[in-house]
Every structure is written in structure tokens, then in C-alpha cells.
PDB file of N, CA and C in Angstrom:
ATOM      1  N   UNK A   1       7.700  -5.848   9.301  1.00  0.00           N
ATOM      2  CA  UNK A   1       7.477  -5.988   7.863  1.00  0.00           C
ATOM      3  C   UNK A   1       8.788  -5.845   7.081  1.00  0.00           C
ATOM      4  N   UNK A   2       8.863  -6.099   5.918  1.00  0.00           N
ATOM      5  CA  UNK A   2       9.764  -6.282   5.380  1.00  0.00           C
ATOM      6  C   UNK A   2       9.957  -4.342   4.823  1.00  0.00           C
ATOM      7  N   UNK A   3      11.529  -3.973   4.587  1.00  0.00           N
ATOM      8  CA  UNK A   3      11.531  -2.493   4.106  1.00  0.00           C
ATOM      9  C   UNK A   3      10.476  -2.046   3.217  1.00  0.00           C
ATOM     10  N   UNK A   4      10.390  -2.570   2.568  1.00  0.00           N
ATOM     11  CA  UNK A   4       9.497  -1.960   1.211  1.00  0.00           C
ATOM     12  C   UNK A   4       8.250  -2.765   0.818  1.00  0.00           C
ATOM     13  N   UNK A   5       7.106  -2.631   0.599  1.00  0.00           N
ATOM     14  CA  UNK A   5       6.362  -2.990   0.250  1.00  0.00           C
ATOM     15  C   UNK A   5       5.405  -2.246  -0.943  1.00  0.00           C
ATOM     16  N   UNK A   6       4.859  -3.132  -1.696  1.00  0.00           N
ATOM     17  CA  UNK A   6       3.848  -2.416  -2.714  1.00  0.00           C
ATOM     18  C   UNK A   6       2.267  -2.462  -2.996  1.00  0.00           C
ATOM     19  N   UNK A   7       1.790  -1.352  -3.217  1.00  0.00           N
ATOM     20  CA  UNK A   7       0.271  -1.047  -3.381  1.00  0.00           C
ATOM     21  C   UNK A   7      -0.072  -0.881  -4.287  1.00  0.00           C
ATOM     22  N   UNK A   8      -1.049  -1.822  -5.122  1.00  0.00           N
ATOM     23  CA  UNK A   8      -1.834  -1.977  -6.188  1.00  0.00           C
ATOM     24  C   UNK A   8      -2.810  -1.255  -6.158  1.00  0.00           C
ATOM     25  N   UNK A   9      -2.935   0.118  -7.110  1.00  0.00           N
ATOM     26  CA  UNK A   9      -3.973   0.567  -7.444  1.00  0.00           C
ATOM     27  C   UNK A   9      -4.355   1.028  -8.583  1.00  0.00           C
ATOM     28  N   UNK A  10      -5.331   1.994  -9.277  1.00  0.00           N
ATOM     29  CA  UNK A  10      -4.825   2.206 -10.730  1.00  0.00           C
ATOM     30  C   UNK A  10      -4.888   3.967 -10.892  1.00  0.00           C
ATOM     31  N   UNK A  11      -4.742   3.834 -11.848  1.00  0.00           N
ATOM     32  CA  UNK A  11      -4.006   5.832 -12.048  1.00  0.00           C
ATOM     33  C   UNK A  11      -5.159   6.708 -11.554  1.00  0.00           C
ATOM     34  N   UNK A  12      -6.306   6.330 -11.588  1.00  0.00           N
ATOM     35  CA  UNK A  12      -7.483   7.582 -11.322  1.00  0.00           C
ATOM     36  C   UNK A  12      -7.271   7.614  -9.590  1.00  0.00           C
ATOM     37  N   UNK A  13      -6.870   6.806  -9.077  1.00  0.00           N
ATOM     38  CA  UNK A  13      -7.026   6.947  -8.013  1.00  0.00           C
ATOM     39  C   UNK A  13      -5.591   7.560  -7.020  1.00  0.00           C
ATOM     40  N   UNK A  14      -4.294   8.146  -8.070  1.00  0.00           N
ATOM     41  CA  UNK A  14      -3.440   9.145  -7.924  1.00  0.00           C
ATOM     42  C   UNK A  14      -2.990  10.206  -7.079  1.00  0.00           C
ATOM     43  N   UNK A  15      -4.007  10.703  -7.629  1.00  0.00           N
ATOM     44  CA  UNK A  15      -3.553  12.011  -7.226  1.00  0.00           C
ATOM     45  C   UNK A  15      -4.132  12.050  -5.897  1.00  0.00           C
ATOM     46  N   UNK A  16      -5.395  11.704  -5.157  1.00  0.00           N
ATOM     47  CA  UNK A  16      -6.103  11.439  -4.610  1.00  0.00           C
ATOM     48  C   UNK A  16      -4.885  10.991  -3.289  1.00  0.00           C
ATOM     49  N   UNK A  17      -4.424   9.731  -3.704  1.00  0.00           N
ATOM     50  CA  UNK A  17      -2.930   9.193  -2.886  1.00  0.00           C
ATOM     51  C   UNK A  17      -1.805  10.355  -2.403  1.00  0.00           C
ATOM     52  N   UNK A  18      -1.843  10.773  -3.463  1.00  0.00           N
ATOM     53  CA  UNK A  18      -0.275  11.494  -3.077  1.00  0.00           C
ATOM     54  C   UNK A  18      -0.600  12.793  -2.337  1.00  0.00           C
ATOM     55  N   UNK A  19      -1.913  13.175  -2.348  1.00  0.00           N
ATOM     56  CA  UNK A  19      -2.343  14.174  -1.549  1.00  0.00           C
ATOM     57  C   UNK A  19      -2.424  13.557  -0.211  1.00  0.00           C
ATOM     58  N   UNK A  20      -3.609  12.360   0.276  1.00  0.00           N
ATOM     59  CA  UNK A  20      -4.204  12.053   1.351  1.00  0.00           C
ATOM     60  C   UNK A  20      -3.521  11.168   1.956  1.00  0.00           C
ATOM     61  N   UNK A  21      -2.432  10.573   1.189  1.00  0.00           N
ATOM     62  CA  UNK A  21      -2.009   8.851   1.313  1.00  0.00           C
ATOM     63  C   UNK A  21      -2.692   7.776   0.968  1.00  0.00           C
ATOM     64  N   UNK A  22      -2.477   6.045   1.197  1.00  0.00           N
ATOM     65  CA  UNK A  22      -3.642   5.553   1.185  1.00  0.00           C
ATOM     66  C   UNK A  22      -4.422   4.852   2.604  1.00  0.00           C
ATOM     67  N   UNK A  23      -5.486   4.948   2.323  1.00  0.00           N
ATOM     68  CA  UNK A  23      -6.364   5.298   3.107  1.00  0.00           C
ATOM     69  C   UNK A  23      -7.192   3.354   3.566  1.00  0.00           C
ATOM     70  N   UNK A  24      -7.948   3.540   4.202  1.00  0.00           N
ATOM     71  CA  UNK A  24      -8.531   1.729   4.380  1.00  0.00           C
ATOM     72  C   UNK A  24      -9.834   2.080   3.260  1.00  0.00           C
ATOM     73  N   UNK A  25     -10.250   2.598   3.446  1.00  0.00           N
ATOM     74  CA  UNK A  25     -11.828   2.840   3.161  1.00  0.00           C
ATOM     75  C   UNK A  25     -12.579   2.075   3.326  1.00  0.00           C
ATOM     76  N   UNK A  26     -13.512   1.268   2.984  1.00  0.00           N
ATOM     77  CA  UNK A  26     -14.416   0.253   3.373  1.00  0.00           C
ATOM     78  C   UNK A  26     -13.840  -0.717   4.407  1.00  0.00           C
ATOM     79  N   UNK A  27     -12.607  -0.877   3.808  1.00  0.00           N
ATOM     80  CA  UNK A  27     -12.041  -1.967   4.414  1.00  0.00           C
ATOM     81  C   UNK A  27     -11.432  -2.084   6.196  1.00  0.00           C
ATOM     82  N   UNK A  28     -11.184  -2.924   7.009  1.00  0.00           N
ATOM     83  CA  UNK A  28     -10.264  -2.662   8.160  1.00  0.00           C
ATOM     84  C   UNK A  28      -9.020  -2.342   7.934  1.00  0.00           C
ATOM     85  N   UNK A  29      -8.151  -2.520   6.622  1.00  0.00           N
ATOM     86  CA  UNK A  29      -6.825  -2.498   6.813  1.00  0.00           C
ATOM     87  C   UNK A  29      -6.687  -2.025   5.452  1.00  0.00           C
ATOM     88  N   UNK A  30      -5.758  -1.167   4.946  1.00  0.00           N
ATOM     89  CA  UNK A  30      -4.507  -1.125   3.981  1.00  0.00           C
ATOM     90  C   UNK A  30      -4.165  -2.548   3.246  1.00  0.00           C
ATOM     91  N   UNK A  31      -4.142  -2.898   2.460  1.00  0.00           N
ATOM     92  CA  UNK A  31      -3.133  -4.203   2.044  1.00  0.00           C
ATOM     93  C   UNK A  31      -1.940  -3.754   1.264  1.00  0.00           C
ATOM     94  N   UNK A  32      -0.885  -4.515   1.406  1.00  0.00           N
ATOM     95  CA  UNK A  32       0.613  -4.175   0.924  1.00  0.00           C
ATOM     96  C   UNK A  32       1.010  -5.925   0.358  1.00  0.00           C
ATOM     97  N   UNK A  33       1.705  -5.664  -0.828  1.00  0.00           N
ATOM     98  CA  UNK A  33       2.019  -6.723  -1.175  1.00  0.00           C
ATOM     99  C   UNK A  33       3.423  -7.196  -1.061  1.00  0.00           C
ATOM    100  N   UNK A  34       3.886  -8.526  -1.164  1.00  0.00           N
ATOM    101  CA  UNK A  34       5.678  -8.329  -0.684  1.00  0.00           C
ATOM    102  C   UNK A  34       6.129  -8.205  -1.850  1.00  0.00           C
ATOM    103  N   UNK A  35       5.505  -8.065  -3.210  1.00  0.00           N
ATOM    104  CA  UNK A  35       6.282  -8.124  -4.744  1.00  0.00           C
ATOM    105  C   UNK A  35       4.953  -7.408  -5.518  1.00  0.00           C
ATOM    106  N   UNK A  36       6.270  -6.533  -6.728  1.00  0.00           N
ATOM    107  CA  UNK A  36       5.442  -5.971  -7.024  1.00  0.00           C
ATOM    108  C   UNK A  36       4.311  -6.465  -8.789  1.00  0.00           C
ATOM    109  N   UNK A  37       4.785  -8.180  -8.883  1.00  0.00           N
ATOM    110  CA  UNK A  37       3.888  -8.509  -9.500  1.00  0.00           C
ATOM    111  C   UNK A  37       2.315  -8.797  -8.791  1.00  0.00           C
ATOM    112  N   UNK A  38       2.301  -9.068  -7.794  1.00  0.00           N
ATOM    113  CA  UNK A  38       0.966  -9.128  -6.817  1.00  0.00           C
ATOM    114  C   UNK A  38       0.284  -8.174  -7.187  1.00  0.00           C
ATOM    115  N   UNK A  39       1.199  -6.828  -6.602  1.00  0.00           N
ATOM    116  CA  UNK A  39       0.377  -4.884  -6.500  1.00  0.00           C
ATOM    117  C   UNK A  39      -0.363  -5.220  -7.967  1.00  0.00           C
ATOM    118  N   UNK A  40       0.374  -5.137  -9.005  1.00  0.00           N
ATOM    119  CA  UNK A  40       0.065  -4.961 -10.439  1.00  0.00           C
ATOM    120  C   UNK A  40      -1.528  -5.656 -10.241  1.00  0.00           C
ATOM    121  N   UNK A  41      -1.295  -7.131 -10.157  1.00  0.00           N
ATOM    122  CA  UNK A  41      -2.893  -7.667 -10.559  1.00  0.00           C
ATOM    123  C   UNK A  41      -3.671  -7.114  -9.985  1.00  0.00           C
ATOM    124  N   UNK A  42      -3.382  -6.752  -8.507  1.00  0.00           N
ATOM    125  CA  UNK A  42      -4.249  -6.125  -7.477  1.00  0.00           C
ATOM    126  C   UNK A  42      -4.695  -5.083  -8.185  1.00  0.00           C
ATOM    127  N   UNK A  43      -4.301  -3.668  -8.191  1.00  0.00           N
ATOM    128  CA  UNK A  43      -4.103  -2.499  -9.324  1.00  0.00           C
ATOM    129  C   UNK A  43      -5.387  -2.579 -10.599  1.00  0.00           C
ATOM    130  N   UNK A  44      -4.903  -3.615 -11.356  1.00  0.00           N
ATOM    131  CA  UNK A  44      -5.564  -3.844 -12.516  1.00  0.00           C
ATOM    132  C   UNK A  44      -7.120  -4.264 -12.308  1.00  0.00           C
ATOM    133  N   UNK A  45      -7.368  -5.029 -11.098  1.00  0.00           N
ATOM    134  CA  UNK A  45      -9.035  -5.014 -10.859  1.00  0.00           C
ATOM    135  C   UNK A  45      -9.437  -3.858 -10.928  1.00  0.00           C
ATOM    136  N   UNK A  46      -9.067  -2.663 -10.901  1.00  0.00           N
ATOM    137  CA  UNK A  46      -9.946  -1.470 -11.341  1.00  0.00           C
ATOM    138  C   UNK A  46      -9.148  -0.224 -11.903  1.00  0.00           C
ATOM    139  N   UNK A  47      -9.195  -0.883 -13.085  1.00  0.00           N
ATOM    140  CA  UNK A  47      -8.634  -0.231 -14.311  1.00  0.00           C
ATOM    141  C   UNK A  47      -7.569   0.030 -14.366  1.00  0.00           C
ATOM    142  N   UNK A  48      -6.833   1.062 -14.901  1.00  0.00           N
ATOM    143  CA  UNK A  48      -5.040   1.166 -15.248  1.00  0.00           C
ATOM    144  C   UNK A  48      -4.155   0.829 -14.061  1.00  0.00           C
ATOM    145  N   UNK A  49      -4.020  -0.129 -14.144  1.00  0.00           N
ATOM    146  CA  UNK A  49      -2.961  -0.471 -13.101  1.00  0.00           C
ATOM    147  C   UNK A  49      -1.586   0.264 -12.799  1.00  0.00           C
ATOM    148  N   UNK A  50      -1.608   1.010 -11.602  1.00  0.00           N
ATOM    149  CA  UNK A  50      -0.268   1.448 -10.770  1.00  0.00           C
ATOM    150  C   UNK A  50       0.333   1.292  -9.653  1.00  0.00           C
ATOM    151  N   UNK A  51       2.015   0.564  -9.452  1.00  0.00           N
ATOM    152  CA  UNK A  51       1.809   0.039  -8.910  1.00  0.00           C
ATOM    153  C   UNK A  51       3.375   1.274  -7.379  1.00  0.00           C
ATOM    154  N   UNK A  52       2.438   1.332  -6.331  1.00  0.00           N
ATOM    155  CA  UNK A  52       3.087   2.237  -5.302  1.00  0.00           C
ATOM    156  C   UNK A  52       3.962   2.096  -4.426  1.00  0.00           C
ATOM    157  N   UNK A  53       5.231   2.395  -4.358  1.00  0.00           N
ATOM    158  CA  UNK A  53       6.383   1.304  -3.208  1.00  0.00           C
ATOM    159  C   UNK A  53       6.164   2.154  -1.833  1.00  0.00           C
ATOM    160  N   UNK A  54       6.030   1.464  -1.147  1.00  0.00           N
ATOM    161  CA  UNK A  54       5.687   2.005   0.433  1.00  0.00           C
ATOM    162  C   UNK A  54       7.063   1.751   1.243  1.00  0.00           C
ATOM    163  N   UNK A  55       7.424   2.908   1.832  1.00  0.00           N
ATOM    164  CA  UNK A  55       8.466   2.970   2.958  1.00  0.00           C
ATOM    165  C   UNK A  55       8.534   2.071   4.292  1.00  0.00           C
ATOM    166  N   UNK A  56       7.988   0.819   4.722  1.00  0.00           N
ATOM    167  CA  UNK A  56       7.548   0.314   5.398  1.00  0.00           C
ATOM    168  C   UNK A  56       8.478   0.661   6.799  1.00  0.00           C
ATOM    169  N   UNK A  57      10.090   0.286   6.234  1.00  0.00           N
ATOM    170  CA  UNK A  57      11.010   0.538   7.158  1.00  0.00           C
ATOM    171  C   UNK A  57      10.761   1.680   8.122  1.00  0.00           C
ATOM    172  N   UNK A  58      10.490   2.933   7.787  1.00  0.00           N
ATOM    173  CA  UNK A  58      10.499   4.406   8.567  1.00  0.00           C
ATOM    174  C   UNK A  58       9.202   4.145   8.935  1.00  0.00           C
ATOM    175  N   UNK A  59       8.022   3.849   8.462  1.00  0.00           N
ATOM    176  CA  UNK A  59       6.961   3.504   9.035  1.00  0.00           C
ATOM    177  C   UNK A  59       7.206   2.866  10.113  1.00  0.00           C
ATOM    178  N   UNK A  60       7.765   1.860  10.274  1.00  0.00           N
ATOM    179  CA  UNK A  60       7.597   0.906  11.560  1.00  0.00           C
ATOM    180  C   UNK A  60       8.666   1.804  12.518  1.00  0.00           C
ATOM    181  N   UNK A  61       9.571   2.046  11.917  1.00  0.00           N
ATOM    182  CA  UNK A  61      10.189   2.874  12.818  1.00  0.00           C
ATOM    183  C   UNK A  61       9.812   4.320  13.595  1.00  0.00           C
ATOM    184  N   UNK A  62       8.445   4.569  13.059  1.00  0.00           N
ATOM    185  CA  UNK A  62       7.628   5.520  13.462  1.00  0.00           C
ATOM    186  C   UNK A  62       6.185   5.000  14.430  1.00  0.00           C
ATOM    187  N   UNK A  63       6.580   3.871  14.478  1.00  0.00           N
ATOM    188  CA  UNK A  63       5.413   3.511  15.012  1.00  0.00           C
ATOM    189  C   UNK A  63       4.379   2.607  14.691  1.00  0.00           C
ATOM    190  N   UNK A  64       4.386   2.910  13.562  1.00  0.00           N
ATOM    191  CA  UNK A  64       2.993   2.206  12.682  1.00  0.00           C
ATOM    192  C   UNK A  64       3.079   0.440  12.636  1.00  0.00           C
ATOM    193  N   UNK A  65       1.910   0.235  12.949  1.00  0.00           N
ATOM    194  CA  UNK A  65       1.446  -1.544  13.151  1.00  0.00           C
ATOM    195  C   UNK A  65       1.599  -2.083  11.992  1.00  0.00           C
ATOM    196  N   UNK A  66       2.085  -3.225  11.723  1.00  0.00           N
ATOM    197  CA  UNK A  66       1.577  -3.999  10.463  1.00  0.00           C
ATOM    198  C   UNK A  66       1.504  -5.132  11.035  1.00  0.00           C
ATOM    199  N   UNK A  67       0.361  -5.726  10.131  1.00  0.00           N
ATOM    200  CA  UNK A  67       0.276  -7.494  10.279  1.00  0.00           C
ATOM    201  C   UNK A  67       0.294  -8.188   8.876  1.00  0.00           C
ATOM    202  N   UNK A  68       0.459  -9.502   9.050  1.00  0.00           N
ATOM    203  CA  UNK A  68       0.717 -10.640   8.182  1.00  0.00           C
ATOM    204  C   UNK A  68      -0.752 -11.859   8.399  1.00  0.00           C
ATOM    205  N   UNK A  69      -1.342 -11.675   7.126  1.00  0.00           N
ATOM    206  CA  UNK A  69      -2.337 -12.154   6.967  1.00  0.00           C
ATOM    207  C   UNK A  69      -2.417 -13.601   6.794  1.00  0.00           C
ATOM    208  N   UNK A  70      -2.653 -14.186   6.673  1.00  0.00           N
ATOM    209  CA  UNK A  70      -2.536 -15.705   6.759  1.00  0.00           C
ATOM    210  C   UNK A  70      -2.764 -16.553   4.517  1.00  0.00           C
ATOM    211  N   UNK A  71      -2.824 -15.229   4.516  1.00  0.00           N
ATOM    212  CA  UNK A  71      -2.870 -15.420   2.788  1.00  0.00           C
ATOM    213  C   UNK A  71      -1.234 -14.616   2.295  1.00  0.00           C
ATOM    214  N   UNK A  72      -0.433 -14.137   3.516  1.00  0.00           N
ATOM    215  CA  UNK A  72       0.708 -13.244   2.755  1.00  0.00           C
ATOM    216  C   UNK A  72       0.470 -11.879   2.546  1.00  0.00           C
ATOM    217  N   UNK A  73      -0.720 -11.019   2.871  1.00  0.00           N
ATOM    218  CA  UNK A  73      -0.938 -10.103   2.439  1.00  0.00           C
ATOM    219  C   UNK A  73      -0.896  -9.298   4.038  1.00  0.00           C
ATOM    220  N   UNK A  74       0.429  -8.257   3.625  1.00  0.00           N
ATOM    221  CA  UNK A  74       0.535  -7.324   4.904  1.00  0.00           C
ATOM    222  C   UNK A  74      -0.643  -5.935   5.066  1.00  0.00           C
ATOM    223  N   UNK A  75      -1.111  -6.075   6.076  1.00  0.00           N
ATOM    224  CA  UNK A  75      -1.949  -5.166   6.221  1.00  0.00           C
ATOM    225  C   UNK A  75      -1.551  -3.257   7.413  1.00  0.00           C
ATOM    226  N   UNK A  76      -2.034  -2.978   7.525  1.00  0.00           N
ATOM    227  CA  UNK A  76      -2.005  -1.329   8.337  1.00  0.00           C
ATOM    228  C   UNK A  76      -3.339  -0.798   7.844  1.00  0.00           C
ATOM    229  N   UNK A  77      -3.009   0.453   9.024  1.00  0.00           N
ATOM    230  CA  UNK A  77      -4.535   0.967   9.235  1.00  0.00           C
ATOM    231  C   UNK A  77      -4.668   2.009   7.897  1.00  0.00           C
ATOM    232  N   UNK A  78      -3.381   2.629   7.892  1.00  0.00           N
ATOM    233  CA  UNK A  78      -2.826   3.635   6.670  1.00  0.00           C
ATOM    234  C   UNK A  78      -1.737   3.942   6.249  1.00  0.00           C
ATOM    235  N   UNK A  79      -1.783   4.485   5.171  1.00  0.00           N
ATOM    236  CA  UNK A  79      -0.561   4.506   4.697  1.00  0.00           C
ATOM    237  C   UNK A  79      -0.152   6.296   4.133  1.00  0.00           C
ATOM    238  N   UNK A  80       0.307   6.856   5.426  1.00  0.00           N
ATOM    239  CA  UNK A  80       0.568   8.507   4.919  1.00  0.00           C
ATOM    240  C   UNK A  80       1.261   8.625   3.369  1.00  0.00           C
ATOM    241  N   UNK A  81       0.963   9.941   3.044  1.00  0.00           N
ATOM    242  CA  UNK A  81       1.781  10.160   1.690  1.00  0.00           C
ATOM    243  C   UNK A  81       3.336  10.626   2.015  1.00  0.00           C
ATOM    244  N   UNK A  82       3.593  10.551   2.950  1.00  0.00           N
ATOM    245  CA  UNK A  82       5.178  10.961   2.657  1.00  0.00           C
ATOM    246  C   UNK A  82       6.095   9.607   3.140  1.00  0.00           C
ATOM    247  N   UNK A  83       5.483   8.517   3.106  1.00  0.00           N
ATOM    248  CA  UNK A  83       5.979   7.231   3.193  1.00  0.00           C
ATOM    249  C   UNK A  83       5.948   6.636   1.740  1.00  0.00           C
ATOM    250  N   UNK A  84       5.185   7.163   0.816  1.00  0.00           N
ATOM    251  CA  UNK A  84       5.141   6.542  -0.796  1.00  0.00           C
ATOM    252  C   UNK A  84       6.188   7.275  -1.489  1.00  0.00           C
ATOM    253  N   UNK A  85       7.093   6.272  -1.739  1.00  0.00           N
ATOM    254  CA  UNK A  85       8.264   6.859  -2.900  1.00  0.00           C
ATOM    255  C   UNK A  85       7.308   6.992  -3.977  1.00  0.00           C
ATOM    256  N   UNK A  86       7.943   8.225  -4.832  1.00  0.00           N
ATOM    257  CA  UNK A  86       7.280   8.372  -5.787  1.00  0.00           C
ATOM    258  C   UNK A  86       8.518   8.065  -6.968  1.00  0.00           C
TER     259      UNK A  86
END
């Protein structure tokens, strides 16, 4: 994956992040965007849009999988909190 990537979400869902990381939940995968006008729209489908830069680099260098979706959208299983610059 590329170093850095970004996660669209919106502010209520915060603090929640920086405690747990982010998480899949319903979903199979994490999505990460390669720019952070993408995160934003992403973000804004549910309410105040914020948008999260992910460490991808030390991630992969730790191990962690990512894939490339056939729409551009990089996926993982999770995303710990001490990989999100704040």
C-alpha cells in the first residue's frame, strides 16, 4: 500500500477510534482511501465529517495485509490506534 492512507468517518465516532482503533464492523474489511478528498465524502455519509491519516507504511511493515479493490479502495482487517496520526 501506499505510506499513508485516509479514513472517512465523522466526529461521534472519535473517541471510540482513538481508544479501540478502527475496527471492520459489519463489514469484511476496513476501507482506506488513497486521497483525502475521497475519506471526506466517505466521512460525511454519516454526519460531521473527519477525516483520519493511517500509518500504512509501519503497518505493513508489521505485518498487516492490505488489498486493492477493484474500485481503488484499499482494504485491511483493522486498523490499531497507534497507527492513526493524530
Amino acid at each position: 500500500p501506499p505510506a499513508v492512507l485516509y479514513h472517512g468517518t465523522c466526529t461521534k465516532n472519535l473517541e471510540s477510534i482513538y481508544k479501540n482503533g478502527i475496527l471492520r464492523g459489519a463489514r469484511l474489511y476496513v476501507h482506506l482511501s488513497k486521497d483525502k478528498e475521497t475519506a471526506l465524502k466517505v466521512g460525511s455519509r454519516h454526519g460531521t465529517p473527519f477525516v483520519l491519516e493511517v500509518d500504512c507504511k509501519q503497518m505493513s511493515k508489521d505485518g498487516f495485509k492490505f488489498y486493492l479493490s477493484h474500485n481503488g479502495i484499499w482494504l485491511t482487517e483493522e486498523v490499531p490506534s497507534k497507527y492513526i496520526r493524530h
